[in-house]
Protein backbone atom coordinates (compact mmCIF):
# COMPACT_ATOMS: atom_id res chain seq x y z
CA UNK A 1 108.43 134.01 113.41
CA UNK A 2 109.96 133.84 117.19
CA UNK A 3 111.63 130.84 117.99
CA UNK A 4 109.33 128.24 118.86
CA UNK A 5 111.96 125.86 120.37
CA UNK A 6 112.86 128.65 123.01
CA UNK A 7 110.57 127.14 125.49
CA UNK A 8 110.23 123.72 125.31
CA UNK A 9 108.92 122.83 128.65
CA UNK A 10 105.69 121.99 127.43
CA UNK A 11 106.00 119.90 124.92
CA UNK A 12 109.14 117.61 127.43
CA UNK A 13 106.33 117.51 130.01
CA UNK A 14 103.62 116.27 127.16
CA UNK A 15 106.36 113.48 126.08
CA UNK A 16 105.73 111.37 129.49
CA UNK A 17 102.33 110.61 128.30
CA UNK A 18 103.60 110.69 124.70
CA UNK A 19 103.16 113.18 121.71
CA UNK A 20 101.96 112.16 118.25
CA UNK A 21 100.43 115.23 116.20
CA UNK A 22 101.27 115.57 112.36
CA UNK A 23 104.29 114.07 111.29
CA UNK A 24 106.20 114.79 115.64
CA UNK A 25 106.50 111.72 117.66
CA UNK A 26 107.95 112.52 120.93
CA UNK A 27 108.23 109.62 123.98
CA UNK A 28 110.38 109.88 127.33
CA UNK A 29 111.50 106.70 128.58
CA UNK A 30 112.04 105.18 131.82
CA UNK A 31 115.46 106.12 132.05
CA UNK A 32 114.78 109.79 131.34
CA UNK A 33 115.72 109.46 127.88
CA UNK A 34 113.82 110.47 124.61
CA UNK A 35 112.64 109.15 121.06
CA UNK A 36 111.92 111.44 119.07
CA UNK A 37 110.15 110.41 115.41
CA UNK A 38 109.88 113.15 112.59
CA UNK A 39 108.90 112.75 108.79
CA UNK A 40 112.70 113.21 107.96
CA UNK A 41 114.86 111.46 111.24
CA UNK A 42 114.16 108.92 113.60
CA UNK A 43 116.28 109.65 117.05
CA UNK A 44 116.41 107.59 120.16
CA UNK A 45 118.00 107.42 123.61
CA UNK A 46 118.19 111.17 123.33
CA UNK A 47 119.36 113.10 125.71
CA UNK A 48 117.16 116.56 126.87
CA UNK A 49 120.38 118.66 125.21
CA UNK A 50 120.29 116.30 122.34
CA UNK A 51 117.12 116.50 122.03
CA UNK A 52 116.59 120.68 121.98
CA UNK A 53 119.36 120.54 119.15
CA UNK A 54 117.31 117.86 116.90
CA UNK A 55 114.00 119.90 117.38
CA UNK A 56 115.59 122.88 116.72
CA UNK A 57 115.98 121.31 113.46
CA UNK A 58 112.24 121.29 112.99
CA UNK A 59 110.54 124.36 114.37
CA UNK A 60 107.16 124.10 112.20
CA UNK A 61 106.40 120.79 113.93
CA UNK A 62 107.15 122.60 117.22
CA UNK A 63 105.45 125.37 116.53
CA UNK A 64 102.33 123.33 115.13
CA UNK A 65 102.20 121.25 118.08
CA UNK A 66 102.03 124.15 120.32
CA UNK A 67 99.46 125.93 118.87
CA UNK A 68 97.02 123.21 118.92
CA UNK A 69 98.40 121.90 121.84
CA UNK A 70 97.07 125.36 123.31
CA UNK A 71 93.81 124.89 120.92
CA UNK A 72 93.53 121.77 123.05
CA UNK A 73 89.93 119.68 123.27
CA UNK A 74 91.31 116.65 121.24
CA UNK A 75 88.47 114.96 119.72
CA UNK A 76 86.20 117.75 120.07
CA UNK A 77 84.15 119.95 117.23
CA UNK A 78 85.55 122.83 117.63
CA UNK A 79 89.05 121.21 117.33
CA UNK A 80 88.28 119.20 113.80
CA UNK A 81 87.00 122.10 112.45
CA UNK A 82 89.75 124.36 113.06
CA UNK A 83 91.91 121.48 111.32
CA UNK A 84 89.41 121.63 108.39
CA UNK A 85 90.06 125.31 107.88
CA UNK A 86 93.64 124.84 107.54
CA UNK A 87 93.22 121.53 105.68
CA UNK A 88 94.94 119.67 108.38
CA UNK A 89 94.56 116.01 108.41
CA UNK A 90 91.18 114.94 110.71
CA UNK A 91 92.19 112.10 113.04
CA UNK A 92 88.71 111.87 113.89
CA UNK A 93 87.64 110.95 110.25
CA UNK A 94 86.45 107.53 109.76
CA UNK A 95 87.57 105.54 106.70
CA UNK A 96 84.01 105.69 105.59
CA UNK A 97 84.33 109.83 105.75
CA UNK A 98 87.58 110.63 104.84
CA UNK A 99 86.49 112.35 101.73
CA UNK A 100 85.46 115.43 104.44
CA UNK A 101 89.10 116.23 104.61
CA UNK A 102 89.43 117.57 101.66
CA UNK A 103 93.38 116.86 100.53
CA UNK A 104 94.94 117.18 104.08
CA UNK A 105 98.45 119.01 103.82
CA UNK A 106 100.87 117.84 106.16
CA UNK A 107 102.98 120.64 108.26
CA UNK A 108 105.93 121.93 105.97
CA UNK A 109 103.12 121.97 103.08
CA UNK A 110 100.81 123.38 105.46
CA UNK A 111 102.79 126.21 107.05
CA UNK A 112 103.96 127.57 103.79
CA UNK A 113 100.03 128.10 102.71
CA UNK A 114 98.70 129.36 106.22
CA UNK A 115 101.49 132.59 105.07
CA UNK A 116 99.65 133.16 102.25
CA UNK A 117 96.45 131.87 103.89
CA UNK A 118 94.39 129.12 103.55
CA UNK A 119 91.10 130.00 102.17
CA UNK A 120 88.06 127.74 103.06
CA UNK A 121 83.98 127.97 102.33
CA UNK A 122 81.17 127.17 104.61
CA UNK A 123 77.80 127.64 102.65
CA UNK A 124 78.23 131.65 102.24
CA UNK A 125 80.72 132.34 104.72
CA UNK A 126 84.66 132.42 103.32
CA UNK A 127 87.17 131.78 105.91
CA UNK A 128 91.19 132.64 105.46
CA UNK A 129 93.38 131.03 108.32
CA UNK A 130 96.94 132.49 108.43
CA UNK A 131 99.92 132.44 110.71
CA UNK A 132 100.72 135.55 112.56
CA UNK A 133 103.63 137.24 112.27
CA UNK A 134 106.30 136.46 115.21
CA UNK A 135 103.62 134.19 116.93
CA UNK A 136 105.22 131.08 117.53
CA UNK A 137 102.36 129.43 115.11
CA UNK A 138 99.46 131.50 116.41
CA UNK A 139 96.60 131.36 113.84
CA UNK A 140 94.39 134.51 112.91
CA UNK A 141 91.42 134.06 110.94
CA UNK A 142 89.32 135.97 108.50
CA UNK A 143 85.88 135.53 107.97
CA UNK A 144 83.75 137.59 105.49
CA UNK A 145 80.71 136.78 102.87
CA UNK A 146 82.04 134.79 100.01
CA UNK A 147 80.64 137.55 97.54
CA UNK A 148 82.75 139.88 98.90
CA UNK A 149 86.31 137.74 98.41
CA UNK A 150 87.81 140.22 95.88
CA UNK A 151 87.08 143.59 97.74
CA UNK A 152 89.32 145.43 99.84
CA UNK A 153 88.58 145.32 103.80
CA UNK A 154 88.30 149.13 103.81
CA UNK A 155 85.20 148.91 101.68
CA UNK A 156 83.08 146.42 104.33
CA UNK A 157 81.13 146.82 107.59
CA UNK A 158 84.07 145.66 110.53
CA UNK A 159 82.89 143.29 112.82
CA UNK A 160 85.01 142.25 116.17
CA UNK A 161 82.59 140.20 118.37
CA UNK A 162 81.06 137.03 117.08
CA UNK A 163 77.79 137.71 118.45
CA UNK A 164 77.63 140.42 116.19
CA UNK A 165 76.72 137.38 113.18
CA UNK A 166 73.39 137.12 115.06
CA UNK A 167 72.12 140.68 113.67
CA UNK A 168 73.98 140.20 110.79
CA UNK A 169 72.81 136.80 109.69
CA UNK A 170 68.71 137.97 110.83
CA UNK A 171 67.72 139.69 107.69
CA UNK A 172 68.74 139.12 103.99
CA UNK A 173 70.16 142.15 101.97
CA UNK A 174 66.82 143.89 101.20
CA UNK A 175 66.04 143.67 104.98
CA UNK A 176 63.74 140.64 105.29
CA UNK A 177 63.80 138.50 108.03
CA UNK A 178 65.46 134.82 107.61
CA UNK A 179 63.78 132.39 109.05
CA UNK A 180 65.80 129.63 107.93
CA UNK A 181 69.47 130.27 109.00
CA UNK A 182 70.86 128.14 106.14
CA UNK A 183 68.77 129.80 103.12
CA UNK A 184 71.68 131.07 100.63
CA UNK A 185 70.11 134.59 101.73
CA UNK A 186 72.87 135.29 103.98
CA UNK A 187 73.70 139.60 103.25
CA UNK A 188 77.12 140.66 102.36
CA UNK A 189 79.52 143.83 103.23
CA UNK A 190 80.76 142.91 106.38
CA UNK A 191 84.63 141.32 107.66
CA UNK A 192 85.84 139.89 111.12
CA UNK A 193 89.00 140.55 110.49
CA UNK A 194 91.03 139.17 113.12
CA UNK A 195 89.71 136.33 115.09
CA UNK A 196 90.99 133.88 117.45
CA UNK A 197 90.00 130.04 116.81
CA UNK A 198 87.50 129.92 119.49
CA UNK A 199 85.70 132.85 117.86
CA UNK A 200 85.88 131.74 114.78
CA UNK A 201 84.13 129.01 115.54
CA UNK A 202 81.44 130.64 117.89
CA UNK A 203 80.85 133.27 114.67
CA UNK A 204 80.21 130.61 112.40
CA UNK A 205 77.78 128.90 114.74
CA UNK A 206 75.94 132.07 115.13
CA UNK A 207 75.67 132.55 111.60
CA UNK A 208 74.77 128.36 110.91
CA UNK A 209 73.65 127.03 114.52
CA UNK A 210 74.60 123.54 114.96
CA UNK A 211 76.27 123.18 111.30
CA UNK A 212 80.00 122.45 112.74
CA UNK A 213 78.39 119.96 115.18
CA UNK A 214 76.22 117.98 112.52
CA UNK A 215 79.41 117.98 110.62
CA UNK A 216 81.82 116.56 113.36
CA UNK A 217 79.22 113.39 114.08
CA UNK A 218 79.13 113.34 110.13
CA UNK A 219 82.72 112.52 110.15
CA UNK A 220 83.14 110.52 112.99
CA UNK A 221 80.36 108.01 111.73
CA UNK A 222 77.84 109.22 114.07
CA UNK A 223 75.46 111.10 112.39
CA UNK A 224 71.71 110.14 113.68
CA UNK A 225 69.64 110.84 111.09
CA UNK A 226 65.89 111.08 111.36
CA UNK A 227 64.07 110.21 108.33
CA UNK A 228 60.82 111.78 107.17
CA UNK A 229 58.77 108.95 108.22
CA UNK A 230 59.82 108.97 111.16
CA UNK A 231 60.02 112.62 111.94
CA UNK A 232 55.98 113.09 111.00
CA UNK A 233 54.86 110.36 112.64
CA UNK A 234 56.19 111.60 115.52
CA UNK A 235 53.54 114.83 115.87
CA UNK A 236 50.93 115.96 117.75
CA UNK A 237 48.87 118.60 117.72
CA UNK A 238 48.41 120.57 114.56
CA UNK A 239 51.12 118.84 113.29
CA UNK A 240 49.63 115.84 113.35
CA UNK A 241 48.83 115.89 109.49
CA UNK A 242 51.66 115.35 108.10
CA UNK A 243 52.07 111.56 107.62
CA UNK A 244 49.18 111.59 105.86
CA UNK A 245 51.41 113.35 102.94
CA UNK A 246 51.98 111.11 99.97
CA UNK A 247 55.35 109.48 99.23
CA UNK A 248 55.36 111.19 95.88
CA UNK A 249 54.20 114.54 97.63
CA UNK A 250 57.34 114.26 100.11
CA UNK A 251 59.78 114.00 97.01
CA UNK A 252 58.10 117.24 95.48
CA UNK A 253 58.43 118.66 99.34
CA UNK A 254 62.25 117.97 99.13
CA UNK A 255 62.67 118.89 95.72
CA UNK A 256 60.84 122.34 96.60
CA UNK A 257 62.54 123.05 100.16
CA UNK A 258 65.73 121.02 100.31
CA UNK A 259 68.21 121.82 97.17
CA UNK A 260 70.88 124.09 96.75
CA UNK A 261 68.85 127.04 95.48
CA UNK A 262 67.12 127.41 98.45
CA UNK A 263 68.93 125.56 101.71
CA UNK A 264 72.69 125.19 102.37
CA UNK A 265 72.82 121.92 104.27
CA UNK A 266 73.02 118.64 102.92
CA UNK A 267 69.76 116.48 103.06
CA UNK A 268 70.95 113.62 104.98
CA UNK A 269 67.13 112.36 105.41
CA UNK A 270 65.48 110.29 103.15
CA UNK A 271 61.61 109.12 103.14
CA UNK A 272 62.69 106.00 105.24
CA UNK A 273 66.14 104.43 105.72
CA UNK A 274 65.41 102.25 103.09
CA UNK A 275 63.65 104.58 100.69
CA UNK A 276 65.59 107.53 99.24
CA UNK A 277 64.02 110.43 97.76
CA UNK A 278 64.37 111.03 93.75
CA UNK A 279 65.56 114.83 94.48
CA UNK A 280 69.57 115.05 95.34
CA UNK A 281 70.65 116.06 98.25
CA UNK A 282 73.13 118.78 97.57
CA UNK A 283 76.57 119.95 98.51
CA UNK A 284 76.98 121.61 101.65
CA UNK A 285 79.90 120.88 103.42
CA UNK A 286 77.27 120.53 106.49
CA UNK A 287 74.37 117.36 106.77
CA UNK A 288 70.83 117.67 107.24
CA UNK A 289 70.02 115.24 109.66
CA UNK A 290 66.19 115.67 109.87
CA UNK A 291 63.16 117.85 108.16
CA UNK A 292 63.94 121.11 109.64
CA UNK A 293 61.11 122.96 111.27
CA UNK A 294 60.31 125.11 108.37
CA UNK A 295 59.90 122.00 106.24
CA UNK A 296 57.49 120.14 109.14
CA UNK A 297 55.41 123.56 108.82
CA UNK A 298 55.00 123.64 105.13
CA UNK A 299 54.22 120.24 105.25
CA UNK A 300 50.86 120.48 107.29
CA UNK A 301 50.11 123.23 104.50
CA UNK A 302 50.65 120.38 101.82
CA UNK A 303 49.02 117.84 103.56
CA UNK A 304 45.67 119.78 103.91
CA UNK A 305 46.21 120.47 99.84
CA UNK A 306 47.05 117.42 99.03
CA UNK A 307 43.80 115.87 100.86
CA UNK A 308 41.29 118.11 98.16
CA UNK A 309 39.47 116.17 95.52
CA UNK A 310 41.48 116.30 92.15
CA UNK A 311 38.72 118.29 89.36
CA UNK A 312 38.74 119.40 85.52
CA UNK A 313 38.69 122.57 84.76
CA UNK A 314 38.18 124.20 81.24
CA UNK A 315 39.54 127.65 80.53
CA UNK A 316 40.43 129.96 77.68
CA UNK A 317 44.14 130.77 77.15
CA UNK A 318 45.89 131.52 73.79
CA UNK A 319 49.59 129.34 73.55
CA UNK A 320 51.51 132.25 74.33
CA UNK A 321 49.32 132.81 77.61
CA UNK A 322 49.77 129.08 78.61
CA UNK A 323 53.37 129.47 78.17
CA UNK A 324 53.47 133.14 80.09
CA UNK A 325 51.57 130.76 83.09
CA UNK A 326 54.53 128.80 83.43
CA UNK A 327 57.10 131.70 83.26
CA UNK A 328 55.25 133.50 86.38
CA UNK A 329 55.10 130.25 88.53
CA UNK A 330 59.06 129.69 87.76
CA UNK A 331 60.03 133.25 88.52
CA UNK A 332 58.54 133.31 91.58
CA UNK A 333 59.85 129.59 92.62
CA UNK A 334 63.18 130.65 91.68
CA UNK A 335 63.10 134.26 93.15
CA UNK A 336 63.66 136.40 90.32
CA UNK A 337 60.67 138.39 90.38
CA UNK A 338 62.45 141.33 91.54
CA UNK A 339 65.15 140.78 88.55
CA UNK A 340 62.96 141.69 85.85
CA UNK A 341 63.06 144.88 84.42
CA UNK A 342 59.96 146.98 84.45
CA UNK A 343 60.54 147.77 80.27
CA UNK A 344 61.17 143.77 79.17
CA UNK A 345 57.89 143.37 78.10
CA UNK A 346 59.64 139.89 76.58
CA UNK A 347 59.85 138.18 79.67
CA UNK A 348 56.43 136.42 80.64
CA UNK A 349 56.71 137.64 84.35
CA UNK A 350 57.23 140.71 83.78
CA UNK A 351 55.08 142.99 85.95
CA UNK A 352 53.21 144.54 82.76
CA UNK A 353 52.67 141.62 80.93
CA UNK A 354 51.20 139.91 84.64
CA UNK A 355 48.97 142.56 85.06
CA UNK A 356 47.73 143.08 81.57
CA UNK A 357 46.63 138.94 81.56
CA UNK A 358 45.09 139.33 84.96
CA UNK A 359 42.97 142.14 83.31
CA UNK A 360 41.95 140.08 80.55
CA UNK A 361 41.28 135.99 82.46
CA UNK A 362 40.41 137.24 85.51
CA UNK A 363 37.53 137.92 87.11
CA UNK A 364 36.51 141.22 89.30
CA UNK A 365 36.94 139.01 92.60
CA UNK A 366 40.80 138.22 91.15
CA UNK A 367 39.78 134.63 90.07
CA UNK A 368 41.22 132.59 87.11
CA UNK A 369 38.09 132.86 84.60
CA UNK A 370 37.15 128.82 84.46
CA UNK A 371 34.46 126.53 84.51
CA UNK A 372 34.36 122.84 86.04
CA UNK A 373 33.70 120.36 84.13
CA UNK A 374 32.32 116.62 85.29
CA UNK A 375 35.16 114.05 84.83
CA UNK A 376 34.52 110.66 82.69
């Protein structure tokens, strides 16, 4: 690494307003003098020769403070989140949020992981922040699909401009179109190999619009979250359905659109502030703070179905038919139609077995052979 006290104009200039940033504490008093604070001295009435020799004695906190003194926009997204990568502590952080730090290293702790590199997730993406080489603390980051962390860069797709995440993030591996940025669908087999913070961060935001800035409020205490209530009653037009979906039917909803399996964000949003949905919310690193737009569209569709007129039905199935049912409606919820091997005749969704009972219970016009019966 070059010498980061070789030019210390910057940081003598920054000490009239004062410098506090991880563990360096640097004031200039009236009488041209300095104080400098580190996690191992305390000086004062320094000198500016005095004070060059006691920060030569701690480059990494020079070095630190330059960088994101060059990062700059203090209390900005952008900034928390590059500290996040690196696991650097979050003065923005409330007490109420200071689990989003996640262990915060301090510098000398810090710099000796950013050489071997500090790996982070965001829902599929994997980011590795390390120091460069010779550059006075400059930070290079790495960001590829998290299925892809053990192979070698050679064998994936180089990317250089973070607008190129746009194209890659529009279709999932088998080359269908994502409309929900956030669905775990995201494809692999492609690196950015060497970006600067700022691109970094504009990557990730093409890849998961608005996550790091949902995240930043998060932390800071001021997420506004917009509960379902609110959010439906709130339509017009077509839309204008949707608060007439049951409370129970809103749980299902959540529990159907809004886990893990099937959306990367956290569900912030509850039925009402003072009603929380059954369902959990998940994990994600990022919040939810309302019913996205897919969810407000599938929930007209519910809404209508959820307005028919429950009936009885009577219909011939043998126990092992009943059972195959329920195997087709969870492979298709879950998305492993396309896992099931053409020959496991064993697995109730296979594509044999579906056919062969549609053959049998159905009916030429492709209906489920039943007959209504009146209700008591």
């Amino acid at each position: 690494m070059a010498d980061p006290t070789s030019d210390l104009e910057p940081l003598f200039a920054a000490a009239d307003e004062g410098v506090a940033l991880d563990g360096l504490v640097l004031e200039r008093a009236a009488d041209g003098t300095y104080a400098l604070e580190t996690p191992t001295a305390d000086h004062s009435a320094l000198a500016e020769d005095e004070l060059r020799s006691a920060l030569e004695s701690v480059p990494a906190l020079v070095s630190n403070w330059r960088y994101w003194d060059a990062i700059g926009g203090e209390g900005t997204a952008r900034r928390a989140f590059l500290r996040w990568c690196e696991r650097a502590p979050l003065a923005d952080a409330t007490t109420a949020n200071r689990t989003l730090e996640d262990d915060p290293l301090e510098v000398p702790e810090r710099y000796d992981a950013l050489d071997e590199g500090i790996v982070r997730e965001w829902g599929q993406l994997r980011i590795t922040a390390r120091l460069v080489d010779g550059g006075e603390g400059e930070r290079r980051y790495e960001l590829r699909h998290v299925d892809d962390a053990d192979r070698a860069r050679e064998e994936l797709e180089p990317c250089e401009d973070p607008r190129d995440a746009r194209e890659l993030s529009t279709d999932d591996g088998d080359g269908r179109y994502r409309p929900l940025k956030t669905a775990p669908t995201l494809r692999s087999g492609w690196i950015f190999s060497e970006l600067s913070g700022r691109a970094l961060v504009d990557a990730v935001e093409f890849f998961y619009p608005a996550t790091i800035a949902n995240w930043h409020r998060e932390l800071r205490g001021e997420l506004d979250v917009d509960h379902w209530l609110e959010t439906a009653e709130r339509q017009t037009g077509i839309y204008d359905v949707i608060d007439e979906l049951p409370r129970e039917a809103v749980g299902w909803m959540a529990e159907a659109c809004c886990v893990d399996s099937q959306c990367l964000r956290r569900r912030e949003w509850q039925y009402d502030e003072d009603d929380d949905l059954e369902p959990p919310g998940g994990d994600g690193p990022f919040p939810c703070r309302e019913p996205c737009s897919l969810v407000v569209a599938a929930a007209r569709k519910w809404a209508i179905l959820e307005s028919e007129e429950e009936r009885t039905y009577e219909l011939e199935l043998t126990t092992s038919e009943l059972n195959q049912l329920a195997e087709l409606i969870d492979a298709v919820a879950d998305g492993r139609t396309g896992e099931i091997r053409e020959a496991d005749v064993n697995d109730g969704a296979n594509r044999y077995r579906a056919r062969y009972l549609r053959a049998k219970r159905f009916d030429e016009n492709g209906g489920l052979e039943a007959t209504e019966r009146e209700r008591n």
